[in-house]
Protein backbone atom coordinates (compact mmCIF):
# COMPACT_ATOMS: atom_id res chain seq x y z
CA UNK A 1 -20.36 14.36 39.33
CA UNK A 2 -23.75 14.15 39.26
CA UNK A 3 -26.07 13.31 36.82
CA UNK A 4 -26.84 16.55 36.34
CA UNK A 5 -23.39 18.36 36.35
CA UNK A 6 -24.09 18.84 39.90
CA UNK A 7 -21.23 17.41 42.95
CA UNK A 8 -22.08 15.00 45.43
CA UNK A 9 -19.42 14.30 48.53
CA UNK A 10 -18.91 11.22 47.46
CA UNK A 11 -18.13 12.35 43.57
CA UNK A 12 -15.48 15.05 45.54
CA UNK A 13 -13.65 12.03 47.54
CA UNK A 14 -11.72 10.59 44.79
CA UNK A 15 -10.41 14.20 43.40
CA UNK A 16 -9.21 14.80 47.37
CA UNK A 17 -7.09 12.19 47.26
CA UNK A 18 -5.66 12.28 43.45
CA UNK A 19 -4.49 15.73 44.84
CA UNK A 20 -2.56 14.43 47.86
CA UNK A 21 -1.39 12.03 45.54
CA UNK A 22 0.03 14.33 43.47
CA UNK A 23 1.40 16.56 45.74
CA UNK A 24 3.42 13.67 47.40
CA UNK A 25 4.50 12.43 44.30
CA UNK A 26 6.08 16.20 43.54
CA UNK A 27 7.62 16.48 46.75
CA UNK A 28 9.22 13.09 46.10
CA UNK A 29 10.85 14.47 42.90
CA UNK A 30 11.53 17.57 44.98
CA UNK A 31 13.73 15.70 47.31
CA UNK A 32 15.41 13.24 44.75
CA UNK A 33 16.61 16.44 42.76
CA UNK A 34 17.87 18.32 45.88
CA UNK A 35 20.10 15.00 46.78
CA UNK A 36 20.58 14.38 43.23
CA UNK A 37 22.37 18.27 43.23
CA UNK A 38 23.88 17.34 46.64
CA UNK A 39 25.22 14.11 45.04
CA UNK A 40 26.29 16.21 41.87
CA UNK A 41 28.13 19.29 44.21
CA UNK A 42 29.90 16.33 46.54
CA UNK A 43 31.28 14.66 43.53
CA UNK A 44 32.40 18.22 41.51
CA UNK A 45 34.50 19.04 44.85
CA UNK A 46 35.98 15.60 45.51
CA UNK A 47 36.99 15.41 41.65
CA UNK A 48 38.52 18.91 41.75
CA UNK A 49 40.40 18.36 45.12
CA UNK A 50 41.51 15.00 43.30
CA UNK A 51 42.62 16.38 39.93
CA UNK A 52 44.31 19.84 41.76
CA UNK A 53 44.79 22.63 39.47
CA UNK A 54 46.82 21.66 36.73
CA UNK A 55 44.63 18.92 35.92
CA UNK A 56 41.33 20.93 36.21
CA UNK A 57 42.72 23.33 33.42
CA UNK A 58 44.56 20.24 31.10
CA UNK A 59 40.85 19.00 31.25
CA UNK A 60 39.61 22.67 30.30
CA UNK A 61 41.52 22.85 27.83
CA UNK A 62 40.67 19.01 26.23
CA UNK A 63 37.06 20.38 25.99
CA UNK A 64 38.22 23.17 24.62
CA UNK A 65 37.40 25.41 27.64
CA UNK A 66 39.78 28.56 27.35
CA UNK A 67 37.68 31.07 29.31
CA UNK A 68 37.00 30.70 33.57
CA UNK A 69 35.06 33.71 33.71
CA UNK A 70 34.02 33.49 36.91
CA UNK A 71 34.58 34.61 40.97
CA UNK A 72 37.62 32.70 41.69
CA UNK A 73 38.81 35.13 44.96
CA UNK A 74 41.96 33.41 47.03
CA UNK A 75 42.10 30.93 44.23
CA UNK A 76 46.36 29.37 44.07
CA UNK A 77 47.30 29.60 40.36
CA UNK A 78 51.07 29.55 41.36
CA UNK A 79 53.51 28.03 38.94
CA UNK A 80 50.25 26.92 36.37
CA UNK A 81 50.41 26.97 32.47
CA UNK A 82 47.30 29.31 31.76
CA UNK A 83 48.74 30.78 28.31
CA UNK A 84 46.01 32.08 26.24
CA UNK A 85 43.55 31.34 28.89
CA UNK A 86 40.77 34.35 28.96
CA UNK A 87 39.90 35.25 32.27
CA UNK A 88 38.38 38.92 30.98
CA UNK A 89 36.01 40.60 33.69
CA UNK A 90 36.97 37.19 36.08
CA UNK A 91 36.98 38.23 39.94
CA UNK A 92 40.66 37.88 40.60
CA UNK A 93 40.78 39.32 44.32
CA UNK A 94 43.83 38.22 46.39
CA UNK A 95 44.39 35.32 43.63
CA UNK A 96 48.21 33.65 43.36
CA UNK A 97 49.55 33.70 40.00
CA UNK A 98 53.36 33.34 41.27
CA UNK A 99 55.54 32.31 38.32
CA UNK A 100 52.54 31.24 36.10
CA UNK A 101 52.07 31.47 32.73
CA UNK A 102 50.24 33.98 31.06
CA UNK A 103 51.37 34.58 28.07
CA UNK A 104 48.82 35.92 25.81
CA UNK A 105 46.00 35.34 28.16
CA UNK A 106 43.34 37.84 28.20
CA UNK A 107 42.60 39.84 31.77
CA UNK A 108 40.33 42.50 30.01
CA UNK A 109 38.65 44.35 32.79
CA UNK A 110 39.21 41.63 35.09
CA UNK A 111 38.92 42.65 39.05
CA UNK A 112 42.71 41.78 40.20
CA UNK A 113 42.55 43.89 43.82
CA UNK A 114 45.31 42.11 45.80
CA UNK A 115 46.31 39.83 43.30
CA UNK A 116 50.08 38.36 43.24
CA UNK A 117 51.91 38.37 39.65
CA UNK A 118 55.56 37.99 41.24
CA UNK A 119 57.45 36.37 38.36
CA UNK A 120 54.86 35.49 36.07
CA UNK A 121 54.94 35.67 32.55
CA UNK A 122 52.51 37.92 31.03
CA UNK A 123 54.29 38.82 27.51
CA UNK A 124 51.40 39.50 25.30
CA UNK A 125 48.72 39.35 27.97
CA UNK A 126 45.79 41.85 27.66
CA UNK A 127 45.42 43.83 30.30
CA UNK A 128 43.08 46.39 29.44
CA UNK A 129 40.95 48.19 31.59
CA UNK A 130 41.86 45.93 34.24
CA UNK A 131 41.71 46.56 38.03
CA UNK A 132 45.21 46.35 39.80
CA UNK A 133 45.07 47.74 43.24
CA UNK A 134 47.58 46.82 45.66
CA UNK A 135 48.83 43.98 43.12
CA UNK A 136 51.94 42.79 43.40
CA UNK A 137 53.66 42.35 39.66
CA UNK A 138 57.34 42.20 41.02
CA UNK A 139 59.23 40.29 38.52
CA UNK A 140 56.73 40.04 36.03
CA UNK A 141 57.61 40.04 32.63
CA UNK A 142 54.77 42.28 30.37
CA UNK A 143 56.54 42.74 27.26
CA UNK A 144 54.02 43.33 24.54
CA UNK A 145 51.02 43.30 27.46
CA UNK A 146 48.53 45.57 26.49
CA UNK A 147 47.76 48.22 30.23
CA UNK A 148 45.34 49.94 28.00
CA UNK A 149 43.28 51.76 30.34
CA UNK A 150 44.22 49.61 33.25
CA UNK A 151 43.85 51.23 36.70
CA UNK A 152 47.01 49.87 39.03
CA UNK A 153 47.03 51.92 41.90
CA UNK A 154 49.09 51.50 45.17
CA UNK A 155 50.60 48.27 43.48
CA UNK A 156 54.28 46.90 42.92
CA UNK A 157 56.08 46.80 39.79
CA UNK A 158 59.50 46.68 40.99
CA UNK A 159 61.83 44.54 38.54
CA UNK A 160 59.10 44.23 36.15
CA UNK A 161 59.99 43.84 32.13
CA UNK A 162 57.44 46.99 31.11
CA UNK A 163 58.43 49.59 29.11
CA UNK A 164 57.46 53.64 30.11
CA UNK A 165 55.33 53.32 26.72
CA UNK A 166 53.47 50.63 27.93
CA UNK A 167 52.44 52.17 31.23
CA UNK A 168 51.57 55.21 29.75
CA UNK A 169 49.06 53.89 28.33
CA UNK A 170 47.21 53.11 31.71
CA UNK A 171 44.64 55.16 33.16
CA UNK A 172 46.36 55.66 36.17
CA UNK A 173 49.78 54.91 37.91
CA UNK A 174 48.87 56.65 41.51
CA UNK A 175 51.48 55.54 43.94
CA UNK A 176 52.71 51.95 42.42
CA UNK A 177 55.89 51.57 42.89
CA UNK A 178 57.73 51.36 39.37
CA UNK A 179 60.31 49.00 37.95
CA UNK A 180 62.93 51.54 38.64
CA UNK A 181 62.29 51.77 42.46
CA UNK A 182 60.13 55.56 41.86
CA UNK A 183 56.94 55.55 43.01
CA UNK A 184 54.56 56.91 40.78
CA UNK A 185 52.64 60.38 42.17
């Protein structure tokens, strides 16, 4: 500046290039924080394909994690311990829970389209206002699950432990095939 207030060229030099200064020095944080997140999403997958998933939910549950409420579509549960995990309004689609555990977990209004409950244990599991469409619960043992309001359409309940009280209490049975071998209308 000027004596005067007024701006000279050469007064305007040394603000041109403390503004190319810092615009270099933010796209150099820029670019350490995308490849610090790169770093960060490398290391999260290699740790969970290391740990697999009965270690991922031991370590849940030692940082007292009890709720995965999140898109997990395709994900392999089979055979896992996920008692009194709650999963409620979790996106379930086409997930495995083949002979896991369950019991007393809560699935309230979770999206379970596809999903496979052959032989699990869901005694005590809430269920309510769930989606079940085309599930596959063959097997499965509900006693004391709560189907409040649970839609399970076109699924399989074949073998299931579920009492007629219990799945009247669902908001709709349309054409799943019942532990007695009837299909529901």
């Amino acid at each position: 500046m000027g004596w005067h207030g007024s701006s000279t060229a050469a007064d305007a030099a040394p603000l041109r290039s403390l503004s190319a200064v810092r615009v270099a020095a933010g796209a150099r944080r820029e670019r350490w924080w995308v490849a610090g997140l790169a770093a960060a999403a490398i290391a999260s997958y290699a740790l969970l394909t290391w740990l697999g998933n009965e270690d991922i939910h031991s370590l849940a549950r030692m940082f007292g994690i009890s709720s995965l409420n999140v898109r997990m579509r395709n994900a392999n549960f089979s055979n896992q311990n996920m008692s009194a995990f709650t999963l409620a309004g979790a996106d379930l689609e086409s997930a495995n829970f083949n002979g896991a555990d369950l019991s007393r977990a809560d699935l309230t209004g979770a999206y379970l389209r596809y999903a496979n409950f052959t032989n699990a244990n869901l005694q005590g599991a809430q269920l309510r206002n769930a989606v079940l469409t085309n599930a596959s619960l063959m097997g499965a043992d509900l006693t004391g699950a709560s189907l409040r309001g649970a839609y399970i359409v076109d699924s399989n309940l074949q073998g299931a432990k579920v009492t007629d009280a219990q799945l009247a209490t669902a908001r709709t049975l349309r054409g799943t095939l019942l532990p007695d071998g009837s299909t529901h209308p």
